[in-house]
PDB file of N, CA and C in Angstrom:
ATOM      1  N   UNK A   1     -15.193 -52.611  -7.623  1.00  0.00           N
ATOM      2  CA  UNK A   1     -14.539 -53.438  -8.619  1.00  0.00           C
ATOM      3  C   UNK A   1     -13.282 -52.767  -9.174  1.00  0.00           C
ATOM      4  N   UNK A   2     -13.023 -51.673  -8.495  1.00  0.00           N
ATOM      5  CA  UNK A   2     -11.836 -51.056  -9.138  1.00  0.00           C
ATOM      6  C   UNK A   2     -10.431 -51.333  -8.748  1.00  0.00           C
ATOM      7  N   UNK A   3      -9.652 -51.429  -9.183  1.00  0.00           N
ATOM      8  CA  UNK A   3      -8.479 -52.277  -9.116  1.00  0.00           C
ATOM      9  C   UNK A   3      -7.383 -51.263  -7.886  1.00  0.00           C
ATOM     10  N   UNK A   4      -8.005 -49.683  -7.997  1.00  0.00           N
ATOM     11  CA  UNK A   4      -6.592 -48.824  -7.375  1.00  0.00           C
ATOM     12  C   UNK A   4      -7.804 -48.168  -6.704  1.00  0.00           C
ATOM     13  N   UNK A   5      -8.870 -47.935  -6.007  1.00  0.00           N
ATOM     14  CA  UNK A   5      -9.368 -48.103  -4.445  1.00  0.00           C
ATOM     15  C   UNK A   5      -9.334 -48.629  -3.622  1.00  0.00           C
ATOM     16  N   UNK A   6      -9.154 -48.097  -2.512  1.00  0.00           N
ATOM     17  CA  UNK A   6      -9.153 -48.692  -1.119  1.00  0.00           C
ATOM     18  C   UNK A   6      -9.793 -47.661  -0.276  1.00  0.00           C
ATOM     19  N   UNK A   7     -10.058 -48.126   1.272  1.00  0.00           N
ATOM     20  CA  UNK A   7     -10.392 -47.239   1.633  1.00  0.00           C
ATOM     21  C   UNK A   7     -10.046 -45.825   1.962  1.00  0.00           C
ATOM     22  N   UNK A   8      -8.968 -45.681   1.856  1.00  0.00           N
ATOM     23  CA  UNK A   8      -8.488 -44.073   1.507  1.00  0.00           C
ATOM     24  C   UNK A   8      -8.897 -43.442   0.141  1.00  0.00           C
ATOM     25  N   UNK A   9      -9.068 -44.034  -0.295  1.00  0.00           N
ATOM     26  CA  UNK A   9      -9.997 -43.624  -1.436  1.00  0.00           C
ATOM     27  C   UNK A   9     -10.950 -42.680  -1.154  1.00  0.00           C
ATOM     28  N   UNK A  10     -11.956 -42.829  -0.095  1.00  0.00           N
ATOM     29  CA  UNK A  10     -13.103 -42.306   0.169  1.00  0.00           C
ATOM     30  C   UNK A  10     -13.027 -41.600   1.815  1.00  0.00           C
ATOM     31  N   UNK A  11     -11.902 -42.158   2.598  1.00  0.00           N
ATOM     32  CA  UNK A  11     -12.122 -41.889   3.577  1.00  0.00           C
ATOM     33  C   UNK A  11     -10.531 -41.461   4.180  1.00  0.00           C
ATOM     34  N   UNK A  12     -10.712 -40.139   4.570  1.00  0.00           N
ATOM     35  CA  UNK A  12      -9.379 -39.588   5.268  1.00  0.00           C
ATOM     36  C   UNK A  12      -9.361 -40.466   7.501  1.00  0.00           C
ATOM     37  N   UNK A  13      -8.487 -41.109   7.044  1.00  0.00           N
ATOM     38  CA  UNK A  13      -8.341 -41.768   8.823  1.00  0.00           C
ATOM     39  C   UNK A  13      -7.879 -40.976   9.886  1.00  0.00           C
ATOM     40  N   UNK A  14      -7.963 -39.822   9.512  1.00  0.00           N
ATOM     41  CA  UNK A  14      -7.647 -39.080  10.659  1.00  0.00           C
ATOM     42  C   UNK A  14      -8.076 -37.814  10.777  1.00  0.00           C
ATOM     43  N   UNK A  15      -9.868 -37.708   9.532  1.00  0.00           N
ATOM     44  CA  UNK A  15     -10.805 -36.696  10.228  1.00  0.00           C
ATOM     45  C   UNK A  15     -11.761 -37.679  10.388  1.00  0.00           C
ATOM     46  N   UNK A  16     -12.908 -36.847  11.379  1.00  0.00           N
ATOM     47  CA  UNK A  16     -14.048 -37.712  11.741  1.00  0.00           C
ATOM     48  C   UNK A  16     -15.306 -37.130  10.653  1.00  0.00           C
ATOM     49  N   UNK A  17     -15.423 -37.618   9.755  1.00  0.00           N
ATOM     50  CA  UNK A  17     -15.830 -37.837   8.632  1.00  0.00           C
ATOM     51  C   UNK A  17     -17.575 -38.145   8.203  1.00  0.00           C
ATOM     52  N   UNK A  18     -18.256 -38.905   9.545  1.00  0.00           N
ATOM     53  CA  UNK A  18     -19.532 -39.016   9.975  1.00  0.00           C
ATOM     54  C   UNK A  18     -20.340 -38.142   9.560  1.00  0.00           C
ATOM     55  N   UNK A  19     -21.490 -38.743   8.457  1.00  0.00           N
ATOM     56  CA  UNK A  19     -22.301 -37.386   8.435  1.00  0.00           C
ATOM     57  C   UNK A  19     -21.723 -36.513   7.347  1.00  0.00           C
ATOM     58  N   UNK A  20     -20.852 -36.039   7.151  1.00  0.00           N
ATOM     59  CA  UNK A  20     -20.264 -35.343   5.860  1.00  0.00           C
ATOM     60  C   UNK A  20     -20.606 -35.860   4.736  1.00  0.00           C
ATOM     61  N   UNK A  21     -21.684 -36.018   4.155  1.00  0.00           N
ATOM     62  CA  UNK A  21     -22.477 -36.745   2.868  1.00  0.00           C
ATOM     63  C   UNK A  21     -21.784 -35.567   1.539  1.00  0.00           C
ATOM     64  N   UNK A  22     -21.902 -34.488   2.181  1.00  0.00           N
ATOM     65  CA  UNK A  22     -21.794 -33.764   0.829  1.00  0.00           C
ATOM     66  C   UNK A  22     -20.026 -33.914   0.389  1.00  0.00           C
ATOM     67  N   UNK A  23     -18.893 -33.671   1.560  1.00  0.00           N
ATOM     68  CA  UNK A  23     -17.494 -34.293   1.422  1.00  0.00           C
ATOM     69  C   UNK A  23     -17.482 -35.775   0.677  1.00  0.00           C
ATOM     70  N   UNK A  24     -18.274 -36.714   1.241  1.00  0.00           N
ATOM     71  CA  UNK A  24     -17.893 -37.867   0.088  1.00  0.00           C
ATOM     72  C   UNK A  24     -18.397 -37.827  -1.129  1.00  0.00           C
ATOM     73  N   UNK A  25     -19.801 -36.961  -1.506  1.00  0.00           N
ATOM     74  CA  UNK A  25     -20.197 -36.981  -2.796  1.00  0.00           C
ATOM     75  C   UNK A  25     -19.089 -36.307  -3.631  1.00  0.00           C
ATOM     76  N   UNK A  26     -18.246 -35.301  -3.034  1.00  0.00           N
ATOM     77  CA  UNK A  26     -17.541 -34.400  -3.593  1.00  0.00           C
ATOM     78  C   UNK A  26     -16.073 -35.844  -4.350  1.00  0.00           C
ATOM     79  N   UNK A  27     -15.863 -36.693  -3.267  1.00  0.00           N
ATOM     80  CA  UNK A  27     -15.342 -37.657  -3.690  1.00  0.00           C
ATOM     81  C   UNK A  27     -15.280 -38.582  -4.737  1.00  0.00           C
ATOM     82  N   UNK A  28     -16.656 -38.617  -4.515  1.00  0.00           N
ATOM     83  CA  UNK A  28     -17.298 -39.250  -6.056  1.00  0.00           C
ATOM     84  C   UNK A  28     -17.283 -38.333  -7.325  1.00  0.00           C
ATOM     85  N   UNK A  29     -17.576 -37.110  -7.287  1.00  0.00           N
ATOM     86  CA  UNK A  29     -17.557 -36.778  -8.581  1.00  0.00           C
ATOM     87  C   UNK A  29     -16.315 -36.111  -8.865  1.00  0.00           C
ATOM     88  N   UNK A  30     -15.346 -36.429  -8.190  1.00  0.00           N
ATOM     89  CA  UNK A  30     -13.947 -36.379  -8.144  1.00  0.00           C
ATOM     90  C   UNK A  30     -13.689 -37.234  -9.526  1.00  0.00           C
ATOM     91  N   UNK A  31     -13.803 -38.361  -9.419  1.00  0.00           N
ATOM     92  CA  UNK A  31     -13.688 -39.155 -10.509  1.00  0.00           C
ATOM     93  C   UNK A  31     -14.953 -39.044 -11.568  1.00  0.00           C
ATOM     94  N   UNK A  32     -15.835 -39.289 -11.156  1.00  0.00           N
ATOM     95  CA  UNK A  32     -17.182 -39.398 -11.962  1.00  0.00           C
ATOM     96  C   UNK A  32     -18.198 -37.769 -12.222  1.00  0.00           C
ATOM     97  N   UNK A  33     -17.448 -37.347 -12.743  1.00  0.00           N
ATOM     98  CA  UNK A  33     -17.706 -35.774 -13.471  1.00  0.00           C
ATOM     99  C   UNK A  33     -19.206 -35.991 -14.019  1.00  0.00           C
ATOM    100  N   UNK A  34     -19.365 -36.784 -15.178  1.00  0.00           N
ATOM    101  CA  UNK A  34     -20.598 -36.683 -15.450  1.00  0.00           C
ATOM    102  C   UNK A  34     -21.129 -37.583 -15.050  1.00  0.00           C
ATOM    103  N   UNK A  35     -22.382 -36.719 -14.290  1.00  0.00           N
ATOM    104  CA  UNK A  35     -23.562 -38.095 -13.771  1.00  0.00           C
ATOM    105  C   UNK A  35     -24.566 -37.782 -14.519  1.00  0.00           C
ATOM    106  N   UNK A  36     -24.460 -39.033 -15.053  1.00  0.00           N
ATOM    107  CA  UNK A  36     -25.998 -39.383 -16.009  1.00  0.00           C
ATOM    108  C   UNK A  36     -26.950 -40.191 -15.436  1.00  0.00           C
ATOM    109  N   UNK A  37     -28.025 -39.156 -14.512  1.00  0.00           N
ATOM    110  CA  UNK A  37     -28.657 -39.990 -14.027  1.00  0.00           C
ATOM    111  C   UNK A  37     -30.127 -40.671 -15.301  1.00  0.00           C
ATOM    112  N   UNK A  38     -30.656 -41.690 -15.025  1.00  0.00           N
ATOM    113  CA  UNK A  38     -31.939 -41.983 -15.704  1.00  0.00           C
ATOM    114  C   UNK A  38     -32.829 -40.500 -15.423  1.00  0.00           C
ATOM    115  N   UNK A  39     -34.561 -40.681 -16.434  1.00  0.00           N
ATOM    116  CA  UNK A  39     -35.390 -39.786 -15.986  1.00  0.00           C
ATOM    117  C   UNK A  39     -36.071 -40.396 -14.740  1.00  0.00           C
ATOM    118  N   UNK A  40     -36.054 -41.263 -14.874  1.00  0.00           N
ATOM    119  CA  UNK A  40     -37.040 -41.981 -13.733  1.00  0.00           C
ATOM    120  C   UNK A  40     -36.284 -41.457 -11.998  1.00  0.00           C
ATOM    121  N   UNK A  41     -34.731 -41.520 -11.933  1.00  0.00           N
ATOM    122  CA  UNK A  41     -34.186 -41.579 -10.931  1.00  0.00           C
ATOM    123  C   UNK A  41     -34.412 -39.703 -10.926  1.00  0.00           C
ATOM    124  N   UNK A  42     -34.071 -39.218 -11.846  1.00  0.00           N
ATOM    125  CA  UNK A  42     -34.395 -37.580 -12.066  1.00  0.00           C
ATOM    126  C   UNK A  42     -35.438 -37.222 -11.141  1.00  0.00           C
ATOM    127  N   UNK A  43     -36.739 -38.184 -11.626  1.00  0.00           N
ATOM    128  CA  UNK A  43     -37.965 -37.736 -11.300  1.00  0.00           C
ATOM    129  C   UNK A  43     -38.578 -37.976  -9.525  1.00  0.00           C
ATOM    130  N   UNK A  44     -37.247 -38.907  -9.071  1.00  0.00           N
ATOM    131  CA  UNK A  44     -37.910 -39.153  -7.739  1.00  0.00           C
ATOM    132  C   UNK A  44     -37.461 -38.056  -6.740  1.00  0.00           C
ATOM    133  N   UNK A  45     -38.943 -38.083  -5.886  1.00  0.00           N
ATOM    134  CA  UNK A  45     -39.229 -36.700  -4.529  1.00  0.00           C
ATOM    135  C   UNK A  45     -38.211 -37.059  -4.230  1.00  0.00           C
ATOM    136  N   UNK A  46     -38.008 -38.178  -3.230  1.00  0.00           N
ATOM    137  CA  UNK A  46     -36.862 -37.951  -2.537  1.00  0.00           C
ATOM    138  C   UNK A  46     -35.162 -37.909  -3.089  1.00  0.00           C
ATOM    139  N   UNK A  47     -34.693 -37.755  -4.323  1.00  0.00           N
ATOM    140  CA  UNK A  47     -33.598 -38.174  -4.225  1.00  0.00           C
ATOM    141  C   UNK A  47     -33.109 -36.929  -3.869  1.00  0.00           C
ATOM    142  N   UNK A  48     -31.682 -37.126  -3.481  1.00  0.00           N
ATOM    143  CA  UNK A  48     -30.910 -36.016  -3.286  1.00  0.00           C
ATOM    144  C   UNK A  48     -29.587 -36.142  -3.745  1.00  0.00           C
ATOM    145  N   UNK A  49     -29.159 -35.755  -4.614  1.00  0.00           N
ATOM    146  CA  UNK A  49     -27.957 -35.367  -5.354  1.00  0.00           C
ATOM    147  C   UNK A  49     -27.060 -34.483  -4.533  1.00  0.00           C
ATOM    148  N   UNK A  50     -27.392 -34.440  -3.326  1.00  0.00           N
ATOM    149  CA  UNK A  50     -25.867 -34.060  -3.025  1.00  0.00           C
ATOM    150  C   UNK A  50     -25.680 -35.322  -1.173  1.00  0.00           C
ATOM    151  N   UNK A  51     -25.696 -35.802  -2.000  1.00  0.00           N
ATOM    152  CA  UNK A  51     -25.602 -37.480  -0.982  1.00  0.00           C
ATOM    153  C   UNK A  51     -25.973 -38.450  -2.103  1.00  0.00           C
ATOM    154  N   UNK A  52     -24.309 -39.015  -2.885  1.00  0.00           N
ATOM    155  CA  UNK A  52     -24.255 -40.086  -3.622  1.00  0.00           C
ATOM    156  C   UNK A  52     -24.477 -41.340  -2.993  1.00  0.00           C
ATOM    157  N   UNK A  53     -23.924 -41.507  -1.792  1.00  0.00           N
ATOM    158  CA  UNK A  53     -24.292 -42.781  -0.836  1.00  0.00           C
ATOM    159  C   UNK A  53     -25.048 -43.071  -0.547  1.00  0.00           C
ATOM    160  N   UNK A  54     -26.322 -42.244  -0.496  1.00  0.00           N
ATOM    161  CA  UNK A  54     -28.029 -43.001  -0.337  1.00  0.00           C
ATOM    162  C   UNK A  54     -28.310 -43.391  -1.267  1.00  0.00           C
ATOM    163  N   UNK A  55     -27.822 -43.308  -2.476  1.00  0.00           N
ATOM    164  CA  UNK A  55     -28.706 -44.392  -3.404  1.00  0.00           C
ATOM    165  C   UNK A  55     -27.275 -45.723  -3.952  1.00  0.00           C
ATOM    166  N   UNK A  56     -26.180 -44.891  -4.209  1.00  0.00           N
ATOM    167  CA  UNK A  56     -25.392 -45.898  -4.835  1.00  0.00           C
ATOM    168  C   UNK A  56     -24.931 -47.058  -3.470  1.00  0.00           C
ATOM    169  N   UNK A  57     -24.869 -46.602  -2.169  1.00  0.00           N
ATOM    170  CA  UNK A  57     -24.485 -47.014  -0.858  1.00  0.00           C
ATOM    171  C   UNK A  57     -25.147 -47.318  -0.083  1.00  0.00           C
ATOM    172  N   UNK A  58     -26.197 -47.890  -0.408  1.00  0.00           N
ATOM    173  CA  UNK A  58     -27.432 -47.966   0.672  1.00  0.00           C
ATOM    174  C   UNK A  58     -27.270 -48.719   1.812  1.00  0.00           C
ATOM    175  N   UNK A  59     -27.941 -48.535   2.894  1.00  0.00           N
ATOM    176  CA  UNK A  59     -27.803 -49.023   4.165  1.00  0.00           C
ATOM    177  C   UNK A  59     -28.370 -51.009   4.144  1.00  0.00           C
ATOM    178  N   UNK A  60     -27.495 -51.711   4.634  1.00  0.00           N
ATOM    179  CA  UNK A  60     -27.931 -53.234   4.142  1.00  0.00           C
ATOM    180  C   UNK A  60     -28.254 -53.731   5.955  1.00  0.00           C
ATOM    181  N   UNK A  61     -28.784 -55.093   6.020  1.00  0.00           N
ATOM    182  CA  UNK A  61     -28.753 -55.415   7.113  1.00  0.00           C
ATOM    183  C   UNK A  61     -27.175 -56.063   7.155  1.00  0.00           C
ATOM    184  N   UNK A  62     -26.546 -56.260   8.392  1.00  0.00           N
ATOM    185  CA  UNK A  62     -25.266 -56.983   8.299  1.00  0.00           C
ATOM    186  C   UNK A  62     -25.477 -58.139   8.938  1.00  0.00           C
ATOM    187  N   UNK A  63     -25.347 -59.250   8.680  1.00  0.00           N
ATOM    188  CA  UNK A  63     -25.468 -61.037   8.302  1.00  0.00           C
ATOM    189  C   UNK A  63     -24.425 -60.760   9.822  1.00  0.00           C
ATOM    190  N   UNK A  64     -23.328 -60.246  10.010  1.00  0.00           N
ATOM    191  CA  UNK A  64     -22.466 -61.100  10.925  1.00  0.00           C
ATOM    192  C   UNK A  64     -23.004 -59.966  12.639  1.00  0.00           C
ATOM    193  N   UNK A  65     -23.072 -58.764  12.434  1.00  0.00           N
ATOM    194  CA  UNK A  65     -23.696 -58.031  13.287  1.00  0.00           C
ATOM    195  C   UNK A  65     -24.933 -58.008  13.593  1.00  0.00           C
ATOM    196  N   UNK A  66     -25.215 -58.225  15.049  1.00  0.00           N
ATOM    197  CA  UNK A  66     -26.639 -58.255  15.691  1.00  0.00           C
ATOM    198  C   UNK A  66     -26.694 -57.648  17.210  1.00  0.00           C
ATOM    199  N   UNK A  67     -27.656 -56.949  17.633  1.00  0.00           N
ATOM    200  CA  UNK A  67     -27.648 -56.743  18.653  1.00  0.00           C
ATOM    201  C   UNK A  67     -28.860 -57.169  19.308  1.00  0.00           C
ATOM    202  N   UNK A  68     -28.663 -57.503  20.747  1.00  0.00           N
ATOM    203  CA  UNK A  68     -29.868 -57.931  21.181  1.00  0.00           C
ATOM    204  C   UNK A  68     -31.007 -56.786  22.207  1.00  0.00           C
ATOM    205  N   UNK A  69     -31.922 -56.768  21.369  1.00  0.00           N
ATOM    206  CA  UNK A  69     -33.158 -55.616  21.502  1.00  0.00           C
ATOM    207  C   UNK A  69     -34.364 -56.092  22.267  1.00  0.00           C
ATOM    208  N   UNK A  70     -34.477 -57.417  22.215  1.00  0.00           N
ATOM    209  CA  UNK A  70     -35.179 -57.890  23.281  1.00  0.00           C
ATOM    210  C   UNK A  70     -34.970 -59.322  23.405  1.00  0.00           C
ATOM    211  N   UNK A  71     -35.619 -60.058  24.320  1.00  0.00           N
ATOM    212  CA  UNK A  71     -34.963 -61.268  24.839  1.00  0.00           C
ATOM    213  C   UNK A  71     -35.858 -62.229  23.582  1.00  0.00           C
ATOM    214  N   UNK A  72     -36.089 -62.296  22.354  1.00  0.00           N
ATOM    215  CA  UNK A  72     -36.759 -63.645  21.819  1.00  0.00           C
ATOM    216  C   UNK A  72     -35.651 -63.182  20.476  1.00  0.00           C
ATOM    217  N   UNK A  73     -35.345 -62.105  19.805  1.00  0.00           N
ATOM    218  CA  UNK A  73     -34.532 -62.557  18.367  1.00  0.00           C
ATOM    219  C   UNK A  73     -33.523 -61.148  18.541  1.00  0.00           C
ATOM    220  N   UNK A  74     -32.498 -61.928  17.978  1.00  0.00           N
ATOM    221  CA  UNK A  74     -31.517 -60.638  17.975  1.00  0.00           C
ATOM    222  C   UNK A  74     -31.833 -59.800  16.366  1.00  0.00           C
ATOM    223  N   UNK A  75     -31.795 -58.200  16.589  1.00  0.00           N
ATOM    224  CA  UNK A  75     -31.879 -57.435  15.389  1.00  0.00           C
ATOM    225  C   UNK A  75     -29.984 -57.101  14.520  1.00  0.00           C
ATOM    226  N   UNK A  76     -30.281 -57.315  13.180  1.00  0.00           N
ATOM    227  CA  UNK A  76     -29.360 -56.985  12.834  1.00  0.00           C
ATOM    228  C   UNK A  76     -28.986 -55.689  12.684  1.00  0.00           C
ATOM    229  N   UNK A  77     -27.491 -55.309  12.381  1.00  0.00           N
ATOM    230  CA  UNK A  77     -27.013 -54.066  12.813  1.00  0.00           C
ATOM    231  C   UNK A  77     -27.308 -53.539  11.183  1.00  0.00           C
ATOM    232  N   UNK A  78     -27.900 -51.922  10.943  1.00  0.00           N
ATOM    233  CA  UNK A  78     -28.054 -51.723   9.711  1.00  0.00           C
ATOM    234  C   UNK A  78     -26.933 -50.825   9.140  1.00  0.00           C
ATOM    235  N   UNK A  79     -26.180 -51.543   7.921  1.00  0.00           N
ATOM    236  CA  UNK A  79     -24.421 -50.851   8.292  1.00  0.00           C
ATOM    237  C   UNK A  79     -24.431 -50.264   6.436  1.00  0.00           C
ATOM    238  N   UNK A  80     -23.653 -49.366   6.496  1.00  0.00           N
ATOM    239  CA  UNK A  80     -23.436 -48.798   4.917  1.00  0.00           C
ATOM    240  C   UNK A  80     -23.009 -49.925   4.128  1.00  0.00           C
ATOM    241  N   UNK A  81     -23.788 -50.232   2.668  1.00  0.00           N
ATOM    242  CA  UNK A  81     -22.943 -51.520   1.684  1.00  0.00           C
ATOM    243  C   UNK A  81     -22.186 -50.598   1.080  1.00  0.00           C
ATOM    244  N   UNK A  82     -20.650 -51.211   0.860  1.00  0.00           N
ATOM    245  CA  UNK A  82     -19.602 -50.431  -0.138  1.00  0.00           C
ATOM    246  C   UNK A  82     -19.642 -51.227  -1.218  1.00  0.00           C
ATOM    247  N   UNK A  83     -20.546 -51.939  -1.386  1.00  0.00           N
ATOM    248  CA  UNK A  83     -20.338 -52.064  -2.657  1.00  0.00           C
ATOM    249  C   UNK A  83     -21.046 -51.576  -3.878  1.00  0.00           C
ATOM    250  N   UNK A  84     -20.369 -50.427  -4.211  1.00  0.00           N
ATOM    251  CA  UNK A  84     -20.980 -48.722  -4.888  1.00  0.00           C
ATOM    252  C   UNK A  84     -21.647 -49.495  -6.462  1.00  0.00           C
ATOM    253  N   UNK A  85     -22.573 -49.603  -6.144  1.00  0.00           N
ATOM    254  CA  UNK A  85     -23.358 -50.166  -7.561  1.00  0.00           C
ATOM    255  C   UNK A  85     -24.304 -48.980  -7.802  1.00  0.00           C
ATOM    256  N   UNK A  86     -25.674 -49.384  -8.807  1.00  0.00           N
ATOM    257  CA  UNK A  86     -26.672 -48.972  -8.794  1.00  0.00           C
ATOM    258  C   UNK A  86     -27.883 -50.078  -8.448  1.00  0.00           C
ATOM    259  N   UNK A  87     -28.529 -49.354  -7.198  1.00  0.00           N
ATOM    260  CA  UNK A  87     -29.570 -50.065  -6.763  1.00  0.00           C
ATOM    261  C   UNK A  87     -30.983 -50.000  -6.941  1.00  0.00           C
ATOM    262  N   UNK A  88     -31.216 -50.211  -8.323  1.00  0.00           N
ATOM    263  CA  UNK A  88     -33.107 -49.932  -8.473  1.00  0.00           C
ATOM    264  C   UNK A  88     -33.830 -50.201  -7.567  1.00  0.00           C
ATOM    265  N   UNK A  89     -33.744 -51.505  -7.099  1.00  0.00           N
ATOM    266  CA  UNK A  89     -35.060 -51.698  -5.732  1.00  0.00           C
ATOM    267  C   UNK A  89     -35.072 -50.875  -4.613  1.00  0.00           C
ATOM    268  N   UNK A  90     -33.716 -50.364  -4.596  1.00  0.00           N
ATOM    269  CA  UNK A  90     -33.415 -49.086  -3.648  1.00  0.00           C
ATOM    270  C   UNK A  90     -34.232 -47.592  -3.681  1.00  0.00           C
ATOM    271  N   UNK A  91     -33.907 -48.037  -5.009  1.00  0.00           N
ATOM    272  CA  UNK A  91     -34.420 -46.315  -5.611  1.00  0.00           C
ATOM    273  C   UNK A  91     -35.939 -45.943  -6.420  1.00  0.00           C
ATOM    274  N   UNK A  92     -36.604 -47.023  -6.046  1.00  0.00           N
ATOM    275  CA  UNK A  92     -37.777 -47.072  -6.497  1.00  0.00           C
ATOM    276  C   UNK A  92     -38.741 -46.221  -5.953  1.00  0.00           C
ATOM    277  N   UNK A  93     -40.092 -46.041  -6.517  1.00  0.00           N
ATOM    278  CA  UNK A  93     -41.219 -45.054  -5.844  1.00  0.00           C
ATOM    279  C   UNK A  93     -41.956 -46.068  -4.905  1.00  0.00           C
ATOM    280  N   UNK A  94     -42.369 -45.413  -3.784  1.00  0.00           N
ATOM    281  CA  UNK A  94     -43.410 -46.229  -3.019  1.00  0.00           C
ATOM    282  C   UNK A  94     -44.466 -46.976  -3.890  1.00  0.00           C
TER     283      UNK A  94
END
């Protein structure tokens, strides 16, 4: 929702960037110095604070991408959402 991001914002086009979770978190708290997380999000096993994109970026199915995995339904492709929110149902306990 921010008016002066784009994708250079987050992403240099001419390193290969894949996988570098801890380089984009570094991105994020580029701007966002203090993270105030909840206790609840504090308290979960898995989170990991140094990969902002697994919880604020979570992996979505993509509506227009599908590949076909066997011959009765095509599977959708599971692609990063940019749209950097906070996702409780994401980040919930089993």
């Amino acid at each position: 929702m921010s008016e002066n991001m784009d994708c250079a914002t987050c992403h240099d086009p001419h390193d290969q960037e894949r996988g570098d979770f801890q380089n984009f978190s570094l991105k994020c708290i580029s701007c966002h110095q203090s993270q105030e997380h909840s206790p609840k999000t504090l308290s979960l096993a898995g989170a990991n604070f140094n990969d902002c994109a697994a919880c604020h970026m979570p992996f979505v199915d993509s509506k227009a991408m599908k590949i076909d995995l066997n011959l009765k339904e095509l599977t959708p492709v599971r692609i990063r959402n940019h749209f950097i929110s906070i996702y409780p149902e994401e980040n919930s306990l089993p």
